[in-house]
N, C-alpha and C. Protein backbone atom coordinates (compact mmCIF):
# COMPACT_ATOMS: atom_id res chain seq x y z
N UNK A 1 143.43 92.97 106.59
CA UNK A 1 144.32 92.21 107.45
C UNK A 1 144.35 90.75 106.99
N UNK A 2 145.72 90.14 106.48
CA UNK A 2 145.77 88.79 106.39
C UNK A 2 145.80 87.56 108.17
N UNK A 3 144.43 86.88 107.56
CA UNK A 3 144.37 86.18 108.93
C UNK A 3 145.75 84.58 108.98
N UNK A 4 146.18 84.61 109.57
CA UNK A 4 147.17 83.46 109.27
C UNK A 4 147.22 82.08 110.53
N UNK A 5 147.49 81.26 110.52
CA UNK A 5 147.15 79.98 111.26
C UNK A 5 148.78 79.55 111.80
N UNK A 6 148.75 79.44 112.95
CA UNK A 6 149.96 78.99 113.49
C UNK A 6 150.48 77.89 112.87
N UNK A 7 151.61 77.20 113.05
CA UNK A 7 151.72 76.13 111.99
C UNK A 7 152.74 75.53 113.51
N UNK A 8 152.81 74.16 113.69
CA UNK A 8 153.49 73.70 114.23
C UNK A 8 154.93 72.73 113.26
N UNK A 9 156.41 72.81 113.58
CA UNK A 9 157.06 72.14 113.01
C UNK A 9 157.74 71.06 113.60
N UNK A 10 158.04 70.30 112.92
CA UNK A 10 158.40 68.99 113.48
C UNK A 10 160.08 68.72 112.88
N UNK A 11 161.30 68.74 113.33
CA UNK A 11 162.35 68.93 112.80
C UNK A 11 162.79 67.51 112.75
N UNK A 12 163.45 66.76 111.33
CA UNK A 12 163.62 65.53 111.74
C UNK A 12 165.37 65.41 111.71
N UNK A 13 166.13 65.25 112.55
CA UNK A 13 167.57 65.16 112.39
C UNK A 13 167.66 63.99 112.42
N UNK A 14 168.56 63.33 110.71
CA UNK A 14 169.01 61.98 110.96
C UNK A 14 170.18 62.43 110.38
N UNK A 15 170.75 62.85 111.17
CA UNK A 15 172.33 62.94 111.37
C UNK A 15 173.33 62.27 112.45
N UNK A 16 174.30 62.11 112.03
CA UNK A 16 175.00 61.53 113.80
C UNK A 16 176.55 62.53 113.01
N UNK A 17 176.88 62.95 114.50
CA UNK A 17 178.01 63.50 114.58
C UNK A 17 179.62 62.84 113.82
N UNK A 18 179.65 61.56 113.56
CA UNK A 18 180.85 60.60 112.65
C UNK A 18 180.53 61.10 111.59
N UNK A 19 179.30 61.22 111.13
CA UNK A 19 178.91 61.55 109.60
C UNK A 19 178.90 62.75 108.62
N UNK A 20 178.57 63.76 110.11
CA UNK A 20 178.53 64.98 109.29
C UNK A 20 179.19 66.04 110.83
N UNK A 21 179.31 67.27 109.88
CA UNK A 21 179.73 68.42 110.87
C UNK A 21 178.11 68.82 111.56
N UNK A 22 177.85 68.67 112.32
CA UNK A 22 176.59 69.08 113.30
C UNK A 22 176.46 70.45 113.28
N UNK A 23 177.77 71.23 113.86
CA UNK A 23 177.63 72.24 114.52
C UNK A 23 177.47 73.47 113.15
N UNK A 24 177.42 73.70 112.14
CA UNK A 24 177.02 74.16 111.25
C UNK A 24 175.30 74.47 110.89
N UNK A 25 174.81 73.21 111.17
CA UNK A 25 173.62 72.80 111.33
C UNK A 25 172.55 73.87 112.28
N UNK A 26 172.98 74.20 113.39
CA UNK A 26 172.78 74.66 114.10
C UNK A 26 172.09 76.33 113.55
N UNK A 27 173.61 76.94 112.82
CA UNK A 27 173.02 78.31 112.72
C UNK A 27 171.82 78.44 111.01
N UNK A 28 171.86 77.27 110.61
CA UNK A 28 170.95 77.42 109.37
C UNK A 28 169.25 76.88 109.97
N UNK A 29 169.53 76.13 111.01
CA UNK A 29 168.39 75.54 111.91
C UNK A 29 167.45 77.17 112.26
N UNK A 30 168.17 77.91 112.92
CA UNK A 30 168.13 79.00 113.93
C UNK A 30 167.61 79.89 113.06
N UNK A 31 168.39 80.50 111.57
CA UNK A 31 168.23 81.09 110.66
C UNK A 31 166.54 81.18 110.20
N UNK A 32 166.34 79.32 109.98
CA UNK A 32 165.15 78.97 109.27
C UNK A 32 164.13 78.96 110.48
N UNK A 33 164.35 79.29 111.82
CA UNK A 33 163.14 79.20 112.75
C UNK A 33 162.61 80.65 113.33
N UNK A 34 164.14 81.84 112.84
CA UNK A 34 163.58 82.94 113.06
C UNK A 34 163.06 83.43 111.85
N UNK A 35 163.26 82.72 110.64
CA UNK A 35 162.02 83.17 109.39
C UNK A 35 161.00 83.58 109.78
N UNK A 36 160.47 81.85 110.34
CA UNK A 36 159.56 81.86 110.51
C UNK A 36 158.41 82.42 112.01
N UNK A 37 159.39 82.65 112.70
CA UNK A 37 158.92 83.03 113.90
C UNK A 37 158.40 84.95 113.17
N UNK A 38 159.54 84.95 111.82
CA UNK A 38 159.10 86.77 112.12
C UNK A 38 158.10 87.15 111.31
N UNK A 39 157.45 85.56 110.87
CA UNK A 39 156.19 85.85 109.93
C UNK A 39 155.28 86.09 111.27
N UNK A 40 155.31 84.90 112.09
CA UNK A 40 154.36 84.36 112.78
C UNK A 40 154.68 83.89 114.45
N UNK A 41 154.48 84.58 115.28
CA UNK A 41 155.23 84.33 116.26
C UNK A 41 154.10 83.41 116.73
N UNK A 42 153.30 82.86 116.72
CA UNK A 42 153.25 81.59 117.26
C UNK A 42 153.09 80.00 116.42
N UNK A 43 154.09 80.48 116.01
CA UNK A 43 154.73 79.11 115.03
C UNK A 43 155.62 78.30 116.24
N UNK A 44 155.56 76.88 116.85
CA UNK A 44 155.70 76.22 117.31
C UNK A 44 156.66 74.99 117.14
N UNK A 45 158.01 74.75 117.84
CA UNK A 45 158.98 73.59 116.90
C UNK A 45 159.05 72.57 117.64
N UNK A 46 159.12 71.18 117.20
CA UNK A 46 160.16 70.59 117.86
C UNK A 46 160.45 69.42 117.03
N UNK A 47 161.80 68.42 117.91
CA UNK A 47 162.69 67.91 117.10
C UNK A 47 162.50 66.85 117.35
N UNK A 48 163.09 65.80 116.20
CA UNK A 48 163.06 64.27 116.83
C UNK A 48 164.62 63.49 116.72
N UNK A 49 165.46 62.95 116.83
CA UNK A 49 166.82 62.90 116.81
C UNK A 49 166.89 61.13 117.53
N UNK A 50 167.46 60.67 117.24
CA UNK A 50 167.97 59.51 117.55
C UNK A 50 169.25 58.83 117.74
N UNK A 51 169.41 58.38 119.27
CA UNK A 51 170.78 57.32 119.51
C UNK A 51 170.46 56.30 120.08
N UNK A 52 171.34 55.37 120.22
CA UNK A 52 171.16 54.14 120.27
C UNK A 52 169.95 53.38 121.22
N UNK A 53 169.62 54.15 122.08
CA UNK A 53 168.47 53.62 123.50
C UNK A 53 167.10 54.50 122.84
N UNK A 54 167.43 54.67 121.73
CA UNK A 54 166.11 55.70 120.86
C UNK A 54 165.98 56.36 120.66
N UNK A 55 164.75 57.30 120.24
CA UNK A 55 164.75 58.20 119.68
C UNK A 55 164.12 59.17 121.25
N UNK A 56 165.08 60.47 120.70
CA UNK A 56 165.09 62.14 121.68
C UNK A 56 164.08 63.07 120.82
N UNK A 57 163.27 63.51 122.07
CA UNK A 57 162.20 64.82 121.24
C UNK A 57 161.68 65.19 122.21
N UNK A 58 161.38 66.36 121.80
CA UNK A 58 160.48 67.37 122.99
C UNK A 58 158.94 66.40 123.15
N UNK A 59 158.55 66.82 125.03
CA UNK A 59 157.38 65.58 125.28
C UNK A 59 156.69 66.94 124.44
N UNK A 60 156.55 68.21 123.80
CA UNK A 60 155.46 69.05 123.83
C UNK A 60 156.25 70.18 122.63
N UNK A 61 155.45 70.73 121.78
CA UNK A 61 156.19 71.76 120.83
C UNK A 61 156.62 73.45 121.90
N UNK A 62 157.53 73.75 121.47
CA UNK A 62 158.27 74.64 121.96
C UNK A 62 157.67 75.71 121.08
N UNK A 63 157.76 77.35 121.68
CA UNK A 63 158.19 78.63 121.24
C UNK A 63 159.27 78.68 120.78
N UNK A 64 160.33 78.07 122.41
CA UNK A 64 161.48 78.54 121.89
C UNK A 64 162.46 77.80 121.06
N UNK A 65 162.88 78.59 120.19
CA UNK A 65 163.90 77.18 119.77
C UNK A 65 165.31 77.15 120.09
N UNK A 66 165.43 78.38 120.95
CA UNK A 66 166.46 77.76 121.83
C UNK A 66 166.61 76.46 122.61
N UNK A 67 165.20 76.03 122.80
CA UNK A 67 165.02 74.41 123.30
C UNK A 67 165.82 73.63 122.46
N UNK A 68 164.87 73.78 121.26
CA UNK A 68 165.43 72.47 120.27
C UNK A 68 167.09 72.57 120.41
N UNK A 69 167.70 73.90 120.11
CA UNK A 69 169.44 73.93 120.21
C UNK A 69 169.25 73.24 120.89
N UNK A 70 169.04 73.56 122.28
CA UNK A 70 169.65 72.82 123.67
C UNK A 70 169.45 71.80 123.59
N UNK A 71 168.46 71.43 123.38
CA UNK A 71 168.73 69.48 123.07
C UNK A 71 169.43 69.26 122.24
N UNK A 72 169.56 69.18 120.73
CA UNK A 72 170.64 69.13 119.92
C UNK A 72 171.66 68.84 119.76
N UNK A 73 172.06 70.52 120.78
CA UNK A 73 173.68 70.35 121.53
C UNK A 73 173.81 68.80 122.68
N UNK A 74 172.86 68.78 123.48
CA UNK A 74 172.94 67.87 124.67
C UNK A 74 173.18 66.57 123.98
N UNK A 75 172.59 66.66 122.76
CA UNK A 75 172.92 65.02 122.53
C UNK A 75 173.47 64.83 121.25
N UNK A 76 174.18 65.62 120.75
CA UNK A 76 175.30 65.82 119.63
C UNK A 76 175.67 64.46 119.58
N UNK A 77 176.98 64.19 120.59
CA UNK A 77 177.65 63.23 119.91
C UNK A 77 177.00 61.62 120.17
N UNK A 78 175.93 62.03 120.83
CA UNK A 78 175.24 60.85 120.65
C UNK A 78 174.32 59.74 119.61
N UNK A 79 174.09 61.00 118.35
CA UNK A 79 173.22 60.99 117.64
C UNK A 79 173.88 59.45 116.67
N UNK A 80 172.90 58.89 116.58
CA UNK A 80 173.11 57.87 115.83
C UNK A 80 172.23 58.07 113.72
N UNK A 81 172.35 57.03 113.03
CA UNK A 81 171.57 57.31 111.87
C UNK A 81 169.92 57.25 112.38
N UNK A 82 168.88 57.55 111.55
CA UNK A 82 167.60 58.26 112.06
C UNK A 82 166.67 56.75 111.79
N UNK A 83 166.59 56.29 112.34
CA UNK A 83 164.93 54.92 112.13
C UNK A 83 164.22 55.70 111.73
N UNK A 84 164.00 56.05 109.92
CA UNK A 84 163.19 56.45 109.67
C UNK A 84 161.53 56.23 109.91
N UNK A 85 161.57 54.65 109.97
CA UNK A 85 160.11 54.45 110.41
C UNK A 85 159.76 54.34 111.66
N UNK A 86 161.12 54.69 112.72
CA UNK A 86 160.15 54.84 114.38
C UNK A 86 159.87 56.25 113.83
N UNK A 87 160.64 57.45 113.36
CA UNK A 87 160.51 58.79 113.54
C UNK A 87 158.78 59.10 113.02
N UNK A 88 158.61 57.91 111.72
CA UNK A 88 157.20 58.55 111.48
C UNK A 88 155.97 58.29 112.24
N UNK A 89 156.72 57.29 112.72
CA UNK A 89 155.52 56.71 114.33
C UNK A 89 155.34 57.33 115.11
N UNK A 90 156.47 57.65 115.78
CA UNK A 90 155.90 58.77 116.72
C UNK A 90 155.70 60.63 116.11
């Protein structure tokens, strides 16, 4: 039996909706989280995303990543370019 270690992911979107098509994004996001969910179902996601009053992210890593969509979607057209160096701060 291979023993294997949950892995938590951290998704960084520095995209904003003027810049790019978002909603594309979405099903290659989904694609790459049920990879990994069908290695390892307790592989753990979440996202960090940024608009103008700051940066958006889960307070806690998710199962589901229907979360991460749902935030995503919620703050689509809000998304501004990514502060790379708040994102590595927090």
């Amino acid at each position: 039996m291979v023993s294997r270690q949950s892995e938590d992911t951290l998704i960084f979107i520095g995209l904003s909706a003027k810049a790019t098509k978002i909603k594309p994004i979405y099903k290659l996001l989904t694609d790459f989280a049920n990879k990994k969910q069908s290695i390892d179902l307790s592989d753990r996601f979440n996202v960090i995303m940024f608009q103008d009053s700051g940066p958006v992210y889960l307070d806690d890593f998710t199962f589901s990543f229907d979360t991460v969509i749902g935030l995503l979607k919620a703050y689509e057209k809000k998304l501004v370019r990514a502060n790379i160096a708040g994102g590595i701060f927090i």
